[in-house]
Protein backbone atom coordinates (compact mmCIF):
# COMPACT_ATOMS: atom_id res chain seq x y z
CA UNK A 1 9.31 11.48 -30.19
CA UNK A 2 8.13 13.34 -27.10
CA UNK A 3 10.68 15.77 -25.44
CA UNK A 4 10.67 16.31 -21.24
CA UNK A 5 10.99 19.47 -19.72
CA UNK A 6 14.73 18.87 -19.72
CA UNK A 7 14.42 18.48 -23.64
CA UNK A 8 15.89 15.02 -23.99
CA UNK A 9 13.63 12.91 -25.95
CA UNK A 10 11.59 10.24 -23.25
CA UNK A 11 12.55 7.03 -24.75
CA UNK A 12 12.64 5.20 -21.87
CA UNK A 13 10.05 2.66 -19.60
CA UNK A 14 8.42 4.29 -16.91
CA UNK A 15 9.78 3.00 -13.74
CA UNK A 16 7.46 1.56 -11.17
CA UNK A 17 7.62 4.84 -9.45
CA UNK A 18 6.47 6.64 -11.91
CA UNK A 19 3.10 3.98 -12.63
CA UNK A 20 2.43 4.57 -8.98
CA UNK A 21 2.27 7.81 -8.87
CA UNK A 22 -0.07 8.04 -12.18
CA UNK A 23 -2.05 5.35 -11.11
CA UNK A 24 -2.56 7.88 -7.35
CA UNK A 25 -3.33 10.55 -9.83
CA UNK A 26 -6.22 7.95 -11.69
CA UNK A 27 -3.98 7.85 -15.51
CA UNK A 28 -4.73 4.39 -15.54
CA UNK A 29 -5.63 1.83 -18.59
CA UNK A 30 -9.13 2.46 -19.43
CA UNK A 31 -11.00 0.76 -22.46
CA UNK A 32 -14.49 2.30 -22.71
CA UNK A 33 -15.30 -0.43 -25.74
CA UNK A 34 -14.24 -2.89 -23.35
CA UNK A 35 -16.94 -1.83 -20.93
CA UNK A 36 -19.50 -1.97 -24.33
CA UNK A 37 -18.62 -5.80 -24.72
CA UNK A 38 -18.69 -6.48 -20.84
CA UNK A 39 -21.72 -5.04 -20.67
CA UNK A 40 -23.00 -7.13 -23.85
CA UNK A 41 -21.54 -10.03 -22.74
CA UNK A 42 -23.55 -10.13 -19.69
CA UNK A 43 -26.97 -9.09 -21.06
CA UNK A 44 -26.17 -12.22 -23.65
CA UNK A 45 -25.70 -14.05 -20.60
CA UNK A 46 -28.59 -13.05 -18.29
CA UNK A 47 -31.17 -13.44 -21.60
CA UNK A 48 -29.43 -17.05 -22.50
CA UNK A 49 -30.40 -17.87 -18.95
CA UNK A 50 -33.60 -16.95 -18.75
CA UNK A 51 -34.42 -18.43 -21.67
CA UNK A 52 -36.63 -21.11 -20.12
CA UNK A 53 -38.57 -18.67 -18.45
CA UNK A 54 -39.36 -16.42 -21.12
CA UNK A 55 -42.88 -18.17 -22.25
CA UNK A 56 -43.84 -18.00 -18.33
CA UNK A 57 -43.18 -14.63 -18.33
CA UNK A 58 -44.79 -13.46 -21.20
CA UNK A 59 -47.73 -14.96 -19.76
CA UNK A 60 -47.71 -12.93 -16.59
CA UNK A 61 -47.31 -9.81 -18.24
CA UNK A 62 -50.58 -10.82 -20.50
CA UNK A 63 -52.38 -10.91 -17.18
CA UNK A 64 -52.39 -7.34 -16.89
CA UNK A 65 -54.48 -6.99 -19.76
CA UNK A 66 -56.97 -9.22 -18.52
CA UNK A 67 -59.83 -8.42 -16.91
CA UNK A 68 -62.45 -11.20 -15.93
CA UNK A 69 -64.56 -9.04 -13.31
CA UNK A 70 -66.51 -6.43 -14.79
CA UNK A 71 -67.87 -5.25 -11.53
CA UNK A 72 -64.90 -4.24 -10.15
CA UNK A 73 -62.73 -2.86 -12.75
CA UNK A 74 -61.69 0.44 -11.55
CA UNK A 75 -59.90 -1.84 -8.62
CA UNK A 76 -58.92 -4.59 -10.52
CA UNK A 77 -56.78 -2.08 -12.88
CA UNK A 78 -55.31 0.08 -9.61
CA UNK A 79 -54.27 -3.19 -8.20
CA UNK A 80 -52.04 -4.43 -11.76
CA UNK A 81 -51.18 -1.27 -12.22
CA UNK A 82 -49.49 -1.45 -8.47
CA UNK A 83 -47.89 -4.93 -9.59
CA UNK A 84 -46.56 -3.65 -12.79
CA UNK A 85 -44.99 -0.34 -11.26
CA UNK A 86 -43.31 -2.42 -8.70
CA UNK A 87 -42.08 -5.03 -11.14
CA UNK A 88 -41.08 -2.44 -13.67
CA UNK A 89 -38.58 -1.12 -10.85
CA UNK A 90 -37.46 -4.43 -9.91
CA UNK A 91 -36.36 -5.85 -13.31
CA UNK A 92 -34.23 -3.04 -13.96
CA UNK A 93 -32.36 -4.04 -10.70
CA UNK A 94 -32.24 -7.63 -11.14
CA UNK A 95 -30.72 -7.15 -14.76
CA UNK A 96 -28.15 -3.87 -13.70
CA UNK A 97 -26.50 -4.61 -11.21
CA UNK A 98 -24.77 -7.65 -12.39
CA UNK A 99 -24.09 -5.51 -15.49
CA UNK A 100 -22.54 -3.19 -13.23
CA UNK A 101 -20.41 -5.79 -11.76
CA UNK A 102 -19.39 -6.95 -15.10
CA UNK A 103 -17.90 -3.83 -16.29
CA UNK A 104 -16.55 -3.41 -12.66
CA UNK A 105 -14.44 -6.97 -13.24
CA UNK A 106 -13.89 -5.36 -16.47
CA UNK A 107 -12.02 -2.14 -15.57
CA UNK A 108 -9.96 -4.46 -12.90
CA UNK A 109 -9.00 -6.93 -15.42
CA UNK A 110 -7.66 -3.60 -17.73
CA UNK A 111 -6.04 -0.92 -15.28
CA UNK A 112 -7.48 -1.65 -11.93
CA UNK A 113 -9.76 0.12 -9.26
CA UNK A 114 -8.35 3.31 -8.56
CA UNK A 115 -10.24 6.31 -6.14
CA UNK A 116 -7.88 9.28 -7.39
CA UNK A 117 -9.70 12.24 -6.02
CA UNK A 118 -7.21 14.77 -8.14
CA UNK A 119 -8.40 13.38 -11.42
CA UNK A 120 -12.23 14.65 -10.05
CA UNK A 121 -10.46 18.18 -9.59
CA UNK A 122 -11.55 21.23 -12.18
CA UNK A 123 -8.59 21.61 -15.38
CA UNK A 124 -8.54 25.15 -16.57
CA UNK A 125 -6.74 23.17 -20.03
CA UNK A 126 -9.59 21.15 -20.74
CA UNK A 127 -11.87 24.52 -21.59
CA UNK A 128 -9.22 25.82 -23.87
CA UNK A 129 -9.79 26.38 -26.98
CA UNK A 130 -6.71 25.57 -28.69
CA UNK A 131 -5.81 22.57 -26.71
CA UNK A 132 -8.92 20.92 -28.10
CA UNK A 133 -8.47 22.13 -31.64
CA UNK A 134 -5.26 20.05 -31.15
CA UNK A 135 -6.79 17.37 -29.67
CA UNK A 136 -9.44 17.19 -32.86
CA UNK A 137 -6.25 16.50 -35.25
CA UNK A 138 -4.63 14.14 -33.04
CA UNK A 139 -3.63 10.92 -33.27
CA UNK A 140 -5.87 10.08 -30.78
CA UNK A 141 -9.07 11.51 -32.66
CA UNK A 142 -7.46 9.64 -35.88
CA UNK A 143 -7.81 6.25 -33.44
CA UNK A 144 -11.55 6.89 -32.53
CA UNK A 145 -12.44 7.57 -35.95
CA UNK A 146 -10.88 4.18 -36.99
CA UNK A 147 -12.23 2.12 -34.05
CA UNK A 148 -15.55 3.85 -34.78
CA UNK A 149 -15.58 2.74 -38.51
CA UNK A 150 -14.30 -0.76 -37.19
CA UNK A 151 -17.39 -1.15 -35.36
CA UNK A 152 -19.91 -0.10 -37.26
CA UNK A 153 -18.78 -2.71 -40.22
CA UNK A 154 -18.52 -5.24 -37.93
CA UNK A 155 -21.71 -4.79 -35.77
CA UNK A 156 -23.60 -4.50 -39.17
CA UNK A 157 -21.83 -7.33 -41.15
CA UNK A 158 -22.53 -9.44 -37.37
CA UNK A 159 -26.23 -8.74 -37.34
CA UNK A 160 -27.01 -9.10 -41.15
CA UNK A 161 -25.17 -12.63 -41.12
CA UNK A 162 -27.68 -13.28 -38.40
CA UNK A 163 -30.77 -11.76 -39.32
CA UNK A 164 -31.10 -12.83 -42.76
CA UNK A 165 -31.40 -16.64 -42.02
CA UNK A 166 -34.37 -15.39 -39.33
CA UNK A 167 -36.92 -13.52 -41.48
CA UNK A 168 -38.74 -16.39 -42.90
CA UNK A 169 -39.04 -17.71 -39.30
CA UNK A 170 -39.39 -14.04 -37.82
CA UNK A 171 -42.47 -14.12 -40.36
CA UNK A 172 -44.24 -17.07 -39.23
CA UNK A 173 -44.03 -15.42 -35.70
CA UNK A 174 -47.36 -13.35 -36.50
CA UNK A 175 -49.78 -16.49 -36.49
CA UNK A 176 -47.74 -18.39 -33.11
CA UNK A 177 -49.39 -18.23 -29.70
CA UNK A 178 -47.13 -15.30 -27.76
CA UNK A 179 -45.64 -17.47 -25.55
CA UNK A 180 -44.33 -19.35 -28.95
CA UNK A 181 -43.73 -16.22 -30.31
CA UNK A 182 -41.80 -15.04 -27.51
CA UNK A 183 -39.64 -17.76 -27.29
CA UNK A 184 -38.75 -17.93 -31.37
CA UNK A 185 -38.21 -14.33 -30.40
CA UNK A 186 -36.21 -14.66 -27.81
CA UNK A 187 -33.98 -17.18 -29.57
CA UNK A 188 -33.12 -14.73 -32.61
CA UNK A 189 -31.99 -12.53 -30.20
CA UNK A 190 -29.83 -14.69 -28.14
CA UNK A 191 -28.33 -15.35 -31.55
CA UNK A 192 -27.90 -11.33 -32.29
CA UNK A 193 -26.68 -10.45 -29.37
CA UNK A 194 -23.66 -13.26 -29.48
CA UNK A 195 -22.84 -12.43 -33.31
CA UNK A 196 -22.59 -8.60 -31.51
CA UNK A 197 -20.70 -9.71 -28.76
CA UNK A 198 -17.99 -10.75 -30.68
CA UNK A 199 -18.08 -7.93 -32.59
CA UNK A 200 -17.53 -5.98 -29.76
CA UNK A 201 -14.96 -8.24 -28.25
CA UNK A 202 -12.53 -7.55 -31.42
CA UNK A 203 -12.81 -4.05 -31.25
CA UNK A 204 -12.52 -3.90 -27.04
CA UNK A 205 -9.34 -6.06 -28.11
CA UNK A 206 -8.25 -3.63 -30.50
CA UNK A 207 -9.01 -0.53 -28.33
CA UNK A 208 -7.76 -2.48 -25.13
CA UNK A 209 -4.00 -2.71 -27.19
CA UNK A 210 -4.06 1.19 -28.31
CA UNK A 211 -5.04 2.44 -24.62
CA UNK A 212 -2.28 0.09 -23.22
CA UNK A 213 0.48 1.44 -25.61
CA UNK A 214 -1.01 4.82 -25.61
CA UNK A 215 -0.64 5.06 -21.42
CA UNK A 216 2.26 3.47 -21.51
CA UNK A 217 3.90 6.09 -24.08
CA UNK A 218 2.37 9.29 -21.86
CA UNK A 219 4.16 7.78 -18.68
CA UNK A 220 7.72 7.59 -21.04
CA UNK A 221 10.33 9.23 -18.93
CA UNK A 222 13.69 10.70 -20.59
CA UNK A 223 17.21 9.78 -18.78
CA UNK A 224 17.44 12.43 -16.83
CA UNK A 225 13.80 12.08 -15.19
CA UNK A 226 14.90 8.67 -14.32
CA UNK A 227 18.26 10.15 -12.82
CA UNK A 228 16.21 12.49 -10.84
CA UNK A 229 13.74 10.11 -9.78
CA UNK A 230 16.33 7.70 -8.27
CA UNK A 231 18.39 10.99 -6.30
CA UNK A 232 14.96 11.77 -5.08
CA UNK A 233 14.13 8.03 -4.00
CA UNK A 234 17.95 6.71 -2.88
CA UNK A 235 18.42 10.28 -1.49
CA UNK A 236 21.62 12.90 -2.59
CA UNK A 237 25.50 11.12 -2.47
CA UNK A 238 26.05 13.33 0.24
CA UNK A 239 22.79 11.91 1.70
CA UNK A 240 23.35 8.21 1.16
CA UNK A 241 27.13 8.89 2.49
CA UNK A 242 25.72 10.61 5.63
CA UNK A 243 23.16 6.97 6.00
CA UNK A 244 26.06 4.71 5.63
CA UNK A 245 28.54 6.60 8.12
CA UNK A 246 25.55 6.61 10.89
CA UNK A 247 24.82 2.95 10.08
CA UNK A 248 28.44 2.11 10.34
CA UNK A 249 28.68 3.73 13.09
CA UNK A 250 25.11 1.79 14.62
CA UNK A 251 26.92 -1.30 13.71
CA UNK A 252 30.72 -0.36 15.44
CA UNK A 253 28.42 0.20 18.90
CA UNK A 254 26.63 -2.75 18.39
CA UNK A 255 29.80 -4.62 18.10
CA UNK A 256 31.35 -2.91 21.01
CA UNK A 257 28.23 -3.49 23.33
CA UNK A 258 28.49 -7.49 22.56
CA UNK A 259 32.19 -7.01 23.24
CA UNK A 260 31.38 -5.42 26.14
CA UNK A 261 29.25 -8.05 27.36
CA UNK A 262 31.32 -11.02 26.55
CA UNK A 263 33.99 -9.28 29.08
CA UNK A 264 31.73 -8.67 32.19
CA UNK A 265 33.45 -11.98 33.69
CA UNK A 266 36.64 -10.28 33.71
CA UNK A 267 35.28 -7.60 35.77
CA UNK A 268 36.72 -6.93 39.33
CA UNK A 269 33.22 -5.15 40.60
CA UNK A 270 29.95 -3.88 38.96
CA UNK A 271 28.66 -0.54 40.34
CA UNK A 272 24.91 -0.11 39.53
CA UNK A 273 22.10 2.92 40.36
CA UNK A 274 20.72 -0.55 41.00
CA UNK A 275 18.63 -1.39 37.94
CA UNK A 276 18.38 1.51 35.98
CA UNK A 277 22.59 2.17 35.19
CA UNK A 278 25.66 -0.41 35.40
CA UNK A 279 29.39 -0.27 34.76
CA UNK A 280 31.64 -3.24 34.83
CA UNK A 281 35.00 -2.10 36.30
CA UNK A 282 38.69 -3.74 36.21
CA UNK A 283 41.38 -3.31 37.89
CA UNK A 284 44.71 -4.93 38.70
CA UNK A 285 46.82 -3.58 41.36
CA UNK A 286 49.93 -5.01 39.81
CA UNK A 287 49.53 -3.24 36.52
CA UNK A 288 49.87 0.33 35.97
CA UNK A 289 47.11 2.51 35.35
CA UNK A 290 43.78 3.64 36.36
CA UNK A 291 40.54 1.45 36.87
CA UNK A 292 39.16 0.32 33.04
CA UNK A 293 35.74 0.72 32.24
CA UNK A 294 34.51 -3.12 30.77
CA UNK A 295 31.42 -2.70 29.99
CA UNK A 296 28.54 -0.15 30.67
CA UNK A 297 24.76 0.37 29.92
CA UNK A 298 20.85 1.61 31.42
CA UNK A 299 17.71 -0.32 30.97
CA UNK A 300 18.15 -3.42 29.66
CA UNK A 301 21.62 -3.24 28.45
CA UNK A 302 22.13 -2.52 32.17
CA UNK A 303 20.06 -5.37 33.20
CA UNK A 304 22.24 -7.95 31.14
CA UNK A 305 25.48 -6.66 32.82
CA UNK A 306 23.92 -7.32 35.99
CA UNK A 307 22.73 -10.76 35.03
CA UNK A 308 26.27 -11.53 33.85
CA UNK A 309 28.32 -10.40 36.35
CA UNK A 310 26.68 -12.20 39.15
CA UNK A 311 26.47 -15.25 37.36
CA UNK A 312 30.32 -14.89 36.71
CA UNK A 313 30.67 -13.88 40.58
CA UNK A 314 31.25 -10.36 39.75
CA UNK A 315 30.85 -8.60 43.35
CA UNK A 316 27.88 -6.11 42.55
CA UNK A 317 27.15 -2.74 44.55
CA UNK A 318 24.84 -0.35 44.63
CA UNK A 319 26.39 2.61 44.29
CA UNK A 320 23.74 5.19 42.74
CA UNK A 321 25.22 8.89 42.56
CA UNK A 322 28.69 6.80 41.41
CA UNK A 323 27.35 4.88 39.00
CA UNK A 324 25.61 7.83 36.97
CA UNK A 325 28.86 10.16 37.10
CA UNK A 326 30.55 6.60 36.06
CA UNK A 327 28.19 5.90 32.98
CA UNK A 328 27.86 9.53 31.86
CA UNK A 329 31.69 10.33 31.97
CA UNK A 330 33.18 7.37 30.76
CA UNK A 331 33.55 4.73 27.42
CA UNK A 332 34.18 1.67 27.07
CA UNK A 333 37.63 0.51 27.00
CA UNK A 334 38.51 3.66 28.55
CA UNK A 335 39.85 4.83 31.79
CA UNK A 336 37.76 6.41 34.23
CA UNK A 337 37.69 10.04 34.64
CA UNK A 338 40.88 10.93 37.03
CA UNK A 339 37.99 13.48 39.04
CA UNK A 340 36.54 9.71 39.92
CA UNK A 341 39.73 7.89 41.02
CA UNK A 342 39.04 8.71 45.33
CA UNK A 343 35.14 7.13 44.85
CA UNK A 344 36.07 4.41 42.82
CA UNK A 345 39.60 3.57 45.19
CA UNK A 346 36.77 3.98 48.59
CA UNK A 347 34.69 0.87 46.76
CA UNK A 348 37.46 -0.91 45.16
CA UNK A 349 39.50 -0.69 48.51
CA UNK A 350 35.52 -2.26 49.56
CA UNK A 351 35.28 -4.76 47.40
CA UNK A 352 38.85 -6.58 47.95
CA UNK A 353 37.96 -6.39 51.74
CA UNK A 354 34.61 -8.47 51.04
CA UNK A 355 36.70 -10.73 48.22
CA UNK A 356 39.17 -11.93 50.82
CA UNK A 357 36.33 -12.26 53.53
CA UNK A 358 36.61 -9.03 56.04
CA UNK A 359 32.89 -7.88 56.34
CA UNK A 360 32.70 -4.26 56.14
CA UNK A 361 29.91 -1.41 55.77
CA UNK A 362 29.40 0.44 52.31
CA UNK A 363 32.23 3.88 52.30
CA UNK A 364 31.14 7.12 52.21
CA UNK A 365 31.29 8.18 48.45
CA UNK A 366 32.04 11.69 48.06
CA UNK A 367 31.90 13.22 44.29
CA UNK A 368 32.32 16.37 43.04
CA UNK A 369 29.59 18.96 42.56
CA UNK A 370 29.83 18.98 39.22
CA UNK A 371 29.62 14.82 38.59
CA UNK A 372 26.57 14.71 41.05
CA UNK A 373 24.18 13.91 38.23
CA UNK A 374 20.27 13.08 37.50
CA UNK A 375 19.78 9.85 35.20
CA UNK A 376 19.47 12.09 32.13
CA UNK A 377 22.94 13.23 32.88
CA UNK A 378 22.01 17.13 34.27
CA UNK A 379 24.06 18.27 37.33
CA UNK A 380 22.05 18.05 40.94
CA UNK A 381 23.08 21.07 41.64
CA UNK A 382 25.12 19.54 44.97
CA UNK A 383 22.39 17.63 46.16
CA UNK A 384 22.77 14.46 47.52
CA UNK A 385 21.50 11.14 46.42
């Protein structure tokens, strides 16, 4: 049994991870006698089809050896020569590249397409000496020799079932016409090629089976790779308990903010920079304490208390330099800051003078230096806004 670095035996699956990451590195499936029988399978295929034309063709290619103008020979033989060349590159095409494509749907159907640019890297341990020595008397080497012997028995027990029926009528070949001849030909070897096929298709099954199991047992991971591998994924427990404070936390503001909103109705005035910051104030002059921050926000959290507020009738003022000291100093549910309780009286004192109907201008709102803010919070250094 194979022993990790940690030298616990790996008994285990390999985890999806760990395919992933051998599949980025190209240790994929790979049957190379599967590729032999796609690649027979479609020559079968491709001479089965052009079966029909075989005759034709065998007459076209006898027209290069015949010559019915003695006068102009010289040109006659440039010119077929021209036509052979050219078809002698084309049938090669015609007949490889669906090959190609065969053994292409092939390697998909096995392990997949992978580009793994690390597997086309140089390995120093494939040059050394006594790693191949070891790979020699492996039970890999031990495989190949088998599937080797496998084939040869079968590709020879394949074509002698096949050719023996075909010599008397291989025989009587010699006295046909050659397009006759061609297709008797042509017929045997349809028949060949199909007995080899199958050949090939039990050992590609074989071989498929050992290169499966064989991957699968070099990606085997022990317990404690699999321990690792999940601390690396899920992160540390002082990692993952880190996550779920922050995303409790994400979640308590969340539910505050919709709390928040749901009480903007309640407010006595909304004090806003006027888009860009809002704070939803209450306060009762009956009860003790200072004014209550409701609700507070910038950008569109900002924009909803707005929207609320005057659709409850929430008396909304523009108040810029306030409203920043207001949003950066305070929380909700909180009080506000006691260096903020003569601005806030000036435009509560304001508002109730507008509630019961006294017109009246907009105070003068004095802060202190230090609550004179920009909107990211930074003092103004005592300028006014």
């Amino acid at each position: 049994m194979a022993e990790g670095d940690d030298g616990q035996e790996k008994t285990e699956e390999p985890t999806p991870k760990k395919r992933q990451d051998a599949r980025d590195k190209g240790q994929i499936a790979t049957s190379k006698e599967m590729f032999v029988f796609g690649g027979m399978a479609g020559a079968t295929a491709m001479l089965a089809l052009s079966k029909g034309i075989m005759p034709w063709l065998v007459g076209e290619w006898a027209q290069f050896f015949t010559f019915t103008d003695a006068d102009h020979l010289e040109t006659l033989i440039l010119a077929k020569l021209g036509v052979a060349f050219w078809q002698t590159l084309l049938i090669p095409l015609v007949i490889g590249l669906p090959l190609l494509a065969m053994i292409g749907l092939m390697q998909a159907a096995v392990g997949g397409l992978v580009f793994a640019p690390d597997a086309l890297g140089f390995k120093p341990e494939k040059i050394d000496p006594l790693k191949g020595l070891q790979r020699m008397v492996s039970m890999q080497s031990l495989v190949e020799l088998g599937k080797a012997l496998l084939k040869v028995v079968l590709l020879v027990t394949a074509a002698g079932a096949v050719l023996m029926p075909l010599l008397p009528v291989l025989d009587r070949t010699l006295t046909m016409a050659p397009g006759d001849a061609a297709a008797v030909m042509g017929d045997g070897m349809i028949r060949l090629l199909t007995a080899m096929t199958l050949a090939l298709a039990v050992v590609g099954g074989v071989d498929l089976a050992w290169q499966l199991h064989s991957t699968t047992k070099k990606l085997r991971m022990s317990r404690q790779e699999i321990k690792d591998e999940m601390k690396q994924s899920e992160g540390s427990p002082e990692v993952k308990g880190q996550l779920r404070r922050l995303q409790m936390e994400a979640s308590r503001k969340g539910a505050q903010r919709q709390k928040a909103l749901a009480d903007v109705p309640n407010a006595t005035t909304i004090i806003t920079n006027p888009v860009h910051f809002a704070v939803a104030l209450r306060y009762v002059p009956d009860q003790p304490g200072a004014p209550t921050i409701l609700a507070l926000g910038r950008g569109p959290m900002a924009h909803e208390i707005i929207a609320r507020g005057k659709a409850a009738g929430v008396t909304v003022l523009q108040a810029p330099p306030l409203a920043r000291a207001l949003y950066f100093t305070g929380e909700i549910g909180a009080e506000i800051s006691d260096q903020l309780y003569t601005a806030v009286a000036a435009v509560l004192a304001h508002v109730y003078r507008l509630d019961n109907g006294i017109g009246s201008e907009i105070p003068q709102i004095d802060l202190p230096d230090g609550l004179m803010l920009d909107e990211f919070g930074h003092p103004l250094n005592g300028a006014q806004t």
